[in-house]
C-alpha atoms as a PDB file:
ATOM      1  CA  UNK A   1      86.105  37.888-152.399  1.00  0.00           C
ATOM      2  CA  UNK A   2      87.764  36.254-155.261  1.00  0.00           C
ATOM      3  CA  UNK A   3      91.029  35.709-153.346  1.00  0.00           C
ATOM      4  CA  UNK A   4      88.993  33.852-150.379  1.00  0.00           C
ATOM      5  CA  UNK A   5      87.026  31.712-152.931  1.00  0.00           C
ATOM      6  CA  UNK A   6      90.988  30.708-154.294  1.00  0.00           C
ATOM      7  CA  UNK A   7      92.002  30.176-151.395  1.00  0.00           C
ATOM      8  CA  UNK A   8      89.100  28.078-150.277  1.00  0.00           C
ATOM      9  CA  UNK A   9      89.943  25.854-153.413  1.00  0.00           C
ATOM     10  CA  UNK A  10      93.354  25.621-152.646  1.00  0.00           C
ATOM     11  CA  UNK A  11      92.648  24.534-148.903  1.00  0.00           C
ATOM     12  CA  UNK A  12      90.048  22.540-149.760  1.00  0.00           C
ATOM     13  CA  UNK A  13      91.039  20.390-152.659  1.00  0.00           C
ATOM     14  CA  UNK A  14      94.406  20.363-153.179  1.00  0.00           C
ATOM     15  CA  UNK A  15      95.120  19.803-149.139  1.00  0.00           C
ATOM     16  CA  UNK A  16      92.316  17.590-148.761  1.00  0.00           C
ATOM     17  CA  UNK A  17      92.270  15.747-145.165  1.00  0.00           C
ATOM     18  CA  UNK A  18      94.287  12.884-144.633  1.00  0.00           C
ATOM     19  CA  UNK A  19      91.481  10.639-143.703  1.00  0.00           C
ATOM     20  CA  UNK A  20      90.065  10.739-147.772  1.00  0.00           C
ATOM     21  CA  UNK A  21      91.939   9.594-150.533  1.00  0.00           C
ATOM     22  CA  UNK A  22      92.907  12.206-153.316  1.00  0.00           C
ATOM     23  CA  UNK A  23      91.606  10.104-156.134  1.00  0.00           C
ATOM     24  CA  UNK A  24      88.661   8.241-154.009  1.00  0.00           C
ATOM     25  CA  UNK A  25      84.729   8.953-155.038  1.00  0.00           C
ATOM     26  CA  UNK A  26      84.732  10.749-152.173  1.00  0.00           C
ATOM     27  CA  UNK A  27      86.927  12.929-152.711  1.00  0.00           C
ATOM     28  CA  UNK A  28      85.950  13.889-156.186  1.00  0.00           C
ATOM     29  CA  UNK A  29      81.993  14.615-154.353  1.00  0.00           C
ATOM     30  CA  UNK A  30      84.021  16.733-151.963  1.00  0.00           C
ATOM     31  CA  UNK A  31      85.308  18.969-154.944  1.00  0.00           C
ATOM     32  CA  UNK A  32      82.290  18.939-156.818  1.00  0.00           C
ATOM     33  CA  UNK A  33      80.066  20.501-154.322  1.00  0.00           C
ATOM     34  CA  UNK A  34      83.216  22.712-153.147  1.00  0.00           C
ATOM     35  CA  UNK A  35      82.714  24.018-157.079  1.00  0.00           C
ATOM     36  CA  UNK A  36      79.041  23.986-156.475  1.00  0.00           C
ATOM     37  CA  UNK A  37      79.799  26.629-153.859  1.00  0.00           C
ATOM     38  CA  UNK A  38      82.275  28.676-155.551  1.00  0.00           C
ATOM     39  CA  UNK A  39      79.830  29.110-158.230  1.00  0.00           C
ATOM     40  CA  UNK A  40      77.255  29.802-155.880  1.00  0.00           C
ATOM     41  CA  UNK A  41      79.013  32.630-154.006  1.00  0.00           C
ATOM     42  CA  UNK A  42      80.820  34.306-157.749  1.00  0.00           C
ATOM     43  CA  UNK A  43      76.383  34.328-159.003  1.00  0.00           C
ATOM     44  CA  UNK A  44      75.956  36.328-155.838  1.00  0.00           C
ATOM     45  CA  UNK A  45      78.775  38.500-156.761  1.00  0.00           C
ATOM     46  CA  UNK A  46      76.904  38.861-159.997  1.00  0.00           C
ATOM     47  CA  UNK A  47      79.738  36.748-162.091  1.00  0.00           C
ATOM     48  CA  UNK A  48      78.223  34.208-163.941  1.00  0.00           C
ATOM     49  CA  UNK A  49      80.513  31.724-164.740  1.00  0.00           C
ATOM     50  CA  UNK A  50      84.105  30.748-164.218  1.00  0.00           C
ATOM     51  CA  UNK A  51      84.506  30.218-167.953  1.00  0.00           C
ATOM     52  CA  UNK A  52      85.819  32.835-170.116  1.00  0.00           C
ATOM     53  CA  UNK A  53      84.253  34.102-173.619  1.00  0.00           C
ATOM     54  CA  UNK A  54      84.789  33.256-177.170  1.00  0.00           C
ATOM     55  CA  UNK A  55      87.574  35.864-178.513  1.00  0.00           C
ATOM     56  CA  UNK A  56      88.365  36.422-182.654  1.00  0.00           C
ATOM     57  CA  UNK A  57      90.884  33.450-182.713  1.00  0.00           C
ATOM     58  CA  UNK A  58      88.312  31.135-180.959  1.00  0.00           C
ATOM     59  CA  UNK A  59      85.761  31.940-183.250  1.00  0.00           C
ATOM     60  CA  UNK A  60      87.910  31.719-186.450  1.00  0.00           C
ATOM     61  CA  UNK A  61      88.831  27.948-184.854  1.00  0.00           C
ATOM     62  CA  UNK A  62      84.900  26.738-184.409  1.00  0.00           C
ATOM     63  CA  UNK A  63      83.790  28.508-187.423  1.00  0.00           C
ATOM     64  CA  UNK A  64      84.188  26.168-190.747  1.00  0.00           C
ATOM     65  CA  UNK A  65      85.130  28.279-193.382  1.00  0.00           C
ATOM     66  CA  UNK A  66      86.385  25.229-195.048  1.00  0.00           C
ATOM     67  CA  UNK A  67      84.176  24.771-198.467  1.00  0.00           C
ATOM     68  CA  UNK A  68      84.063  20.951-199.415  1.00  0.00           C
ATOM     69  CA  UNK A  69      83.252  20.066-202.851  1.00  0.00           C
ATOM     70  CA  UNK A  70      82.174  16.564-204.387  1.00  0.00           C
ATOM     71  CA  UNK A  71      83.172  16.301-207.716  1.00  0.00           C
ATOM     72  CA  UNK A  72      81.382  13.997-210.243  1.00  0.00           C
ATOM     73  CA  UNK A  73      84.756  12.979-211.194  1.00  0.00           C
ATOM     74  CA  UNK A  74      85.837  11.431-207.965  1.00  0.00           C
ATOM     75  CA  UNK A  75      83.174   8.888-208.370  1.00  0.00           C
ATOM     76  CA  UNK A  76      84.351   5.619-209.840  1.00  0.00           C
ATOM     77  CA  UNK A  77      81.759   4.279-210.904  1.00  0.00           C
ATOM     78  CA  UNK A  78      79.671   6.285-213.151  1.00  0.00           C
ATOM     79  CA  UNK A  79      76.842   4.396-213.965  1.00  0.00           C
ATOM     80  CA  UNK A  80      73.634   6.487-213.153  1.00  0.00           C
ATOM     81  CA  UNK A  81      71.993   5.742-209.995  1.00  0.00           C
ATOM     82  CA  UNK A  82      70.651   6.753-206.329  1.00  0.00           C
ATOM     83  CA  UNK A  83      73.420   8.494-204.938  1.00  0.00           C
ATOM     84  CA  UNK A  84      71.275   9.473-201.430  1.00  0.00           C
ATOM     85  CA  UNK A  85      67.838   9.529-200.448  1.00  0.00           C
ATOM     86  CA  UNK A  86      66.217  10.932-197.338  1.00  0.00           C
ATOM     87  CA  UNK A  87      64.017  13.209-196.555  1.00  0.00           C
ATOM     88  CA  UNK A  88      64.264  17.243-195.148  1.00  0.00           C
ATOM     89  CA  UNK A  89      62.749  18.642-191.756  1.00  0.00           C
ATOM     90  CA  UNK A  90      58.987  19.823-193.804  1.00  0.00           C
ATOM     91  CA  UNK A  91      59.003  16.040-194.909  1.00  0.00           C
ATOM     92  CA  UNK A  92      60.268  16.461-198.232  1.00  0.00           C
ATOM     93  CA  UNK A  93      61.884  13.613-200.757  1.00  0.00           C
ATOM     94  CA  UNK A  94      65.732  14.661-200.956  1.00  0.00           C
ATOM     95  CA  UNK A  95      67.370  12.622-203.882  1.00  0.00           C
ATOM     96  CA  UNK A  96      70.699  12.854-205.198  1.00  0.00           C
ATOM     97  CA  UNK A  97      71.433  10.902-208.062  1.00  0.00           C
ATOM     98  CA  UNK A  98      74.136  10.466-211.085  1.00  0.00           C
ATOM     99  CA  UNK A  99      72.293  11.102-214.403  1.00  0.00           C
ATOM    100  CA  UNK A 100      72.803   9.649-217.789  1.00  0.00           C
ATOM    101  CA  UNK A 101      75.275  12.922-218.738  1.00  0.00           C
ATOM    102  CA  UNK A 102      77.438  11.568-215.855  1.00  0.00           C
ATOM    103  CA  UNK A 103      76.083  14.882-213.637  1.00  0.00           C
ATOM    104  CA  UNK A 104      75.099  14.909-209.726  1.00  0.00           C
ATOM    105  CA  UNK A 105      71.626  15.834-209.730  1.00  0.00           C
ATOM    106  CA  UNK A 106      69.520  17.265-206.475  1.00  0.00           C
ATOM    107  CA  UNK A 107      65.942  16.633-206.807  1.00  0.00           C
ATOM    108  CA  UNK A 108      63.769  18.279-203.970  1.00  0.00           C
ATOM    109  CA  UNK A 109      59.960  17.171-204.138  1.00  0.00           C
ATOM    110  CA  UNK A 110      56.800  16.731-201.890  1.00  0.00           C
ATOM    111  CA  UNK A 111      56.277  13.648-200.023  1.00  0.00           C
ATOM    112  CA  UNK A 112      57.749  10.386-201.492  1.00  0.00           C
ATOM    113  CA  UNK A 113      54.496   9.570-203.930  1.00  0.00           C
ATOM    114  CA  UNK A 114      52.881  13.237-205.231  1.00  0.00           C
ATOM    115  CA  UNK A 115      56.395  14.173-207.042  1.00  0.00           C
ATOM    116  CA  UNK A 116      55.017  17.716-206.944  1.00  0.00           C
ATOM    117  CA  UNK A 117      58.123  19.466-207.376  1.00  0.00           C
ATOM    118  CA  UNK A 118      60.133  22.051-205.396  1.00  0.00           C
ATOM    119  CA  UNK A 119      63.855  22.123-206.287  1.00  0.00           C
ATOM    120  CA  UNK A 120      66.348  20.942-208.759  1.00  0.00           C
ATOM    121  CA  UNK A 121      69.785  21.323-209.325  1.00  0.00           C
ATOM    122  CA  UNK A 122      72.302  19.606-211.687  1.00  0.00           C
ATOM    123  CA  UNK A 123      76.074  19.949-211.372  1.00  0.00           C
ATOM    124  CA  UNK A 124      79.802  18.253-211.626  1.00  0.00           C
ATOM    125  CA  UNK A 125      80.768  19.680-208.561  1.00  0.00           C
ATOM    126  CA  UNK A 126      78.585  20.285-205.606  1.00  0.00           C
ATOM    127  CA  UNK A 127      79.181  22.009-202.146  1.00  0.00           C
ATOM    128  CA  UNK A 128      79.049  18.464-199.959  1.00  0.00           C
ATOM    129  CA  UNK A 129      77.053  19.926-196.991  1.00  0.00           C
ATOM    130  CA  UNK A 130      74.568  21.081-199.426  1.00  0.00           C
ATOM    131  CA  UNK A 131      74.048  17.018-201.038  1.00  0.00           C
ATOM    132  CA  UNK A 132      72.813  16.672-196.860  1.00  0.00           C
ATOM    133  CA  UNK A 133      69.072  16.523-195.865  1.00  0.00           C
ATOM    134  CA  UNK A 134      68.428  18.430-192.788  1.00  0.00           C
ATOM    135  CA  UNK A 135      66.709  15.402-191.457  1.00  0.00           C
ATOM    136  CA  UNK A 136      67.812  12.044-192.310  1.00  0.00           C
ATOM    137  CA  UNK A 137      68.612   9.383-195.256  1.00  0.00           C
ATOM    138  CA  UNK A 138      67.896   5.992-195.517  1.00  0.00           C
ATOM    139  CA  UNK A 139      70.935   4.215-195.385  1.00  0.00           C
ATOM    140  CA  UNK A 140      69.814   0.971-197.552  1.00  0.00           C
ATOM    141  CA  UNK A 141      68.351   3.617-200.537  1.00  0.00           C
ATOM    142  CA  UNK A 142      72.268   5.567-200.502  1.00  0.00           C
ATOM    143  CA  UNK A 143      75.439   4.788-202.730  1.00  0.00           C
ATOM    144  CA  UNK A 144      78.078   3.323-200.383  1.00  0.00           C
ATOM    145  CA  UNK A 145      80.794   4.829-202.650  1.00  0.00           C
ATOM    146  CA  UNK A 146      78.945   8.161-202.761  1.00  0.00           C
ATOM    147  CA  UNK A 147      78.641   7.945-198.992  1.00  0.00           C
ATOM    148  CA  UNK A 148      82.328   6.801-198.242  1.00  0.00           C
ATOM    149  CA  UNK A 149      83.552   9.484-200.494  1.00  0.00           C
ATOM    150  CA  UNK A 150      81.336  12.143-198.169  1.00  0.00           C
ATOM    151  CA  UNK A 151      82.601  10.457-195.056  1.00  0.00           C
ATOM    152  CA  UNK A 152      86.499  10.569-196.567  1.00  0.00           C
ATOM    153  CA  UNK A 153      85.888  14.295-196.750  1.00  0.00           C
ATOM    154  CA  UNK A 154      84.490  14.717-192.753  1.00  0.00           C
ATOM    155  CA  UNK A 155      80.982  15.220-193.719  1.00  0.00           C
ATOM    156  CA  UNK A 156      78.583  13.589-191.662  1.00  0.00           C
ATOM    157  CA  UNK A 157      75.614  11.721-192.872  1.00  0.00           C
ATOM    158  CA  UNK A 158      72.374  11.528-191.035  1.00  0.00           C
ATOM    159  CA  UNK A 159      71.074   8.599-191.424  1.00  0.00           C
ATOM    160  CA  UNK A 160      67.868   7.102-189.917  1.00  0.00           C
ATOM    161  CA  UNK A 161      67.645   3.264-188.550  1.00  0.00           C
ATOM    162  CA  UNK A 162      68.283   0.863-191.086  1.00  0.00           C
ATOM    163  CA  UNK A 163      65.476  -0.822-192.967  1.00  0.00           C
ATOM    164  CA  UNK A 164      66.236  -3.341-195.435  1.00  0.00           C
ATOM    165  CA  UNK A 165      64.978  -2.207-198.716  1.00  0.00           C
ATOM    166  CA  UNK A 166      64.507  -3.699-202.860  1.00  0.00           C
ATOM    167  CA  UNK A 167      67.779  -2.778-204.727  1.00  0.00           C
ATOM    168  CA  UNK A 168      67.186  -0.860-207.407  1.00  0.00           C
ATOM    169  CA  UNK A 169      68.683   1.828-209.444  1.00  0.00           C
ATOM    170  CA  UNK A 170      66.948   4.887-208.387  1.00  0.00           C
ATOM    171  CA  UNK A 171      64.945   5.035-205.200  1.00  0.00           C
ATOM    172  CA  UNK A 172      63.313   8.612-206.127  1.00  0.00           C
ATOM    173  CA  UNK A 173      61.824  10.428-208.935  1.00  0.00           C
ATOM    174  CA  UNK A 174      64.074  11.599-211.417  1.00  0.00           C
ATOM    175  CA  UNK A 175      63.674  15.738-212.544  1.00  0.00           C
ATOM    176  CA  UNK A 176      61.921  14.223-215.903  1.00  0.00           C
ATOM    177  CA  UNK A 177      59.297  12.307-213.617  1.00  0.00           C
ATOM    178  CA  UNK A 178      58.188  15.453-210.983  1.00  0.00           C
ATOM    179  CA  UNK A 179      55.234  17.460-211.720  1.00  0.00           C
ATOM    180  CA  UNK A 180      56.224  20.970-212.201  1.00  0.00           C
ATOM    181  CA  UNK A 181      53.605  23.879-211.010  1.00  0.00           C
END
């Protein structure tokens, strides 16, 4: 059956009448419900799909084995500060921020006014997709060198809509100011 559904594609599309153009609308409806067909007749034939699976060398190309660090030291500017602030899936504060000691700090805490703590860690280097709410950031509350350094890298930033907000130089608790259980 496979060599009639070829050939059907063949005829069909690629010798399409001479009263349609090749590239008209028309045309292109004519070979989209031509596929809808094929696909129609290989599902009765109990094949699935005309697509192929992912082999080892696929797999090895979507998989990103690639670890990207952010290093304290490619920061410029070292003056402490809000480096990004969001906030995680459960609702949770995510703040990164440069300290004092000139180290990238990740403060994880309850809602944006209890403080109650639930993670901290404080590095020079950090993985960069681990810096990354799994929800969003505030874009006016981030670093824009922090962020352009993330972005130079290829890691993507989720940020929520823009909202104007005070400047200041932290935008979350700091590890000294959460309450610890």
């Amino acid at each position: 059956m496979s060599n009639q559904l070829l050939n059907k594609i063949l005829l069909e599309y690629f010798a399409p009448p001479l009263d349609l153009p090749p590239d008209s609308d028309a045309s292109r409806e004519r070979f989209h419900n031509l596929m809808l067909d094929v696909q129609t007749s290989f599902e009765k034939d109990k094949i699935i799909s005309l697509s192929r699976v992912i082999n080892e060398t696929d797999m090895s190309n979507l998989r990103s084995d690639q670890i990207i660090i952010i290093n304290v030291n490619e920061l410029r500017d070292k003056t402490p500060r809000t480096l990004l602030y969001g906030y995680t899936c459960n609702r949770d504060t995510w703040h990164v921020y440069l300290d004092k000691n000139e180290q990238i700090n990740l403060a994880v805490y309850e809602g944006s006014r209890t403080g109650n703590y639930i993670s901290h860690s404080t590095k020079m280097k950090f993985e960069a997709h681990s810096l990354i709410p799994n929800k969003r950031v505030y874009p006016a509350a981030c670093d824009l060198e922090f962020c352009e350094l993330l972005k130079s890298k290829g890691i993507e930033i989720p940020y929520t809509t823009y909202q104007k907000r005070e400047t200041k130089q932290f935008h979350g608790y700091l590890i000294e100011d959460l309450i610890h259980p």
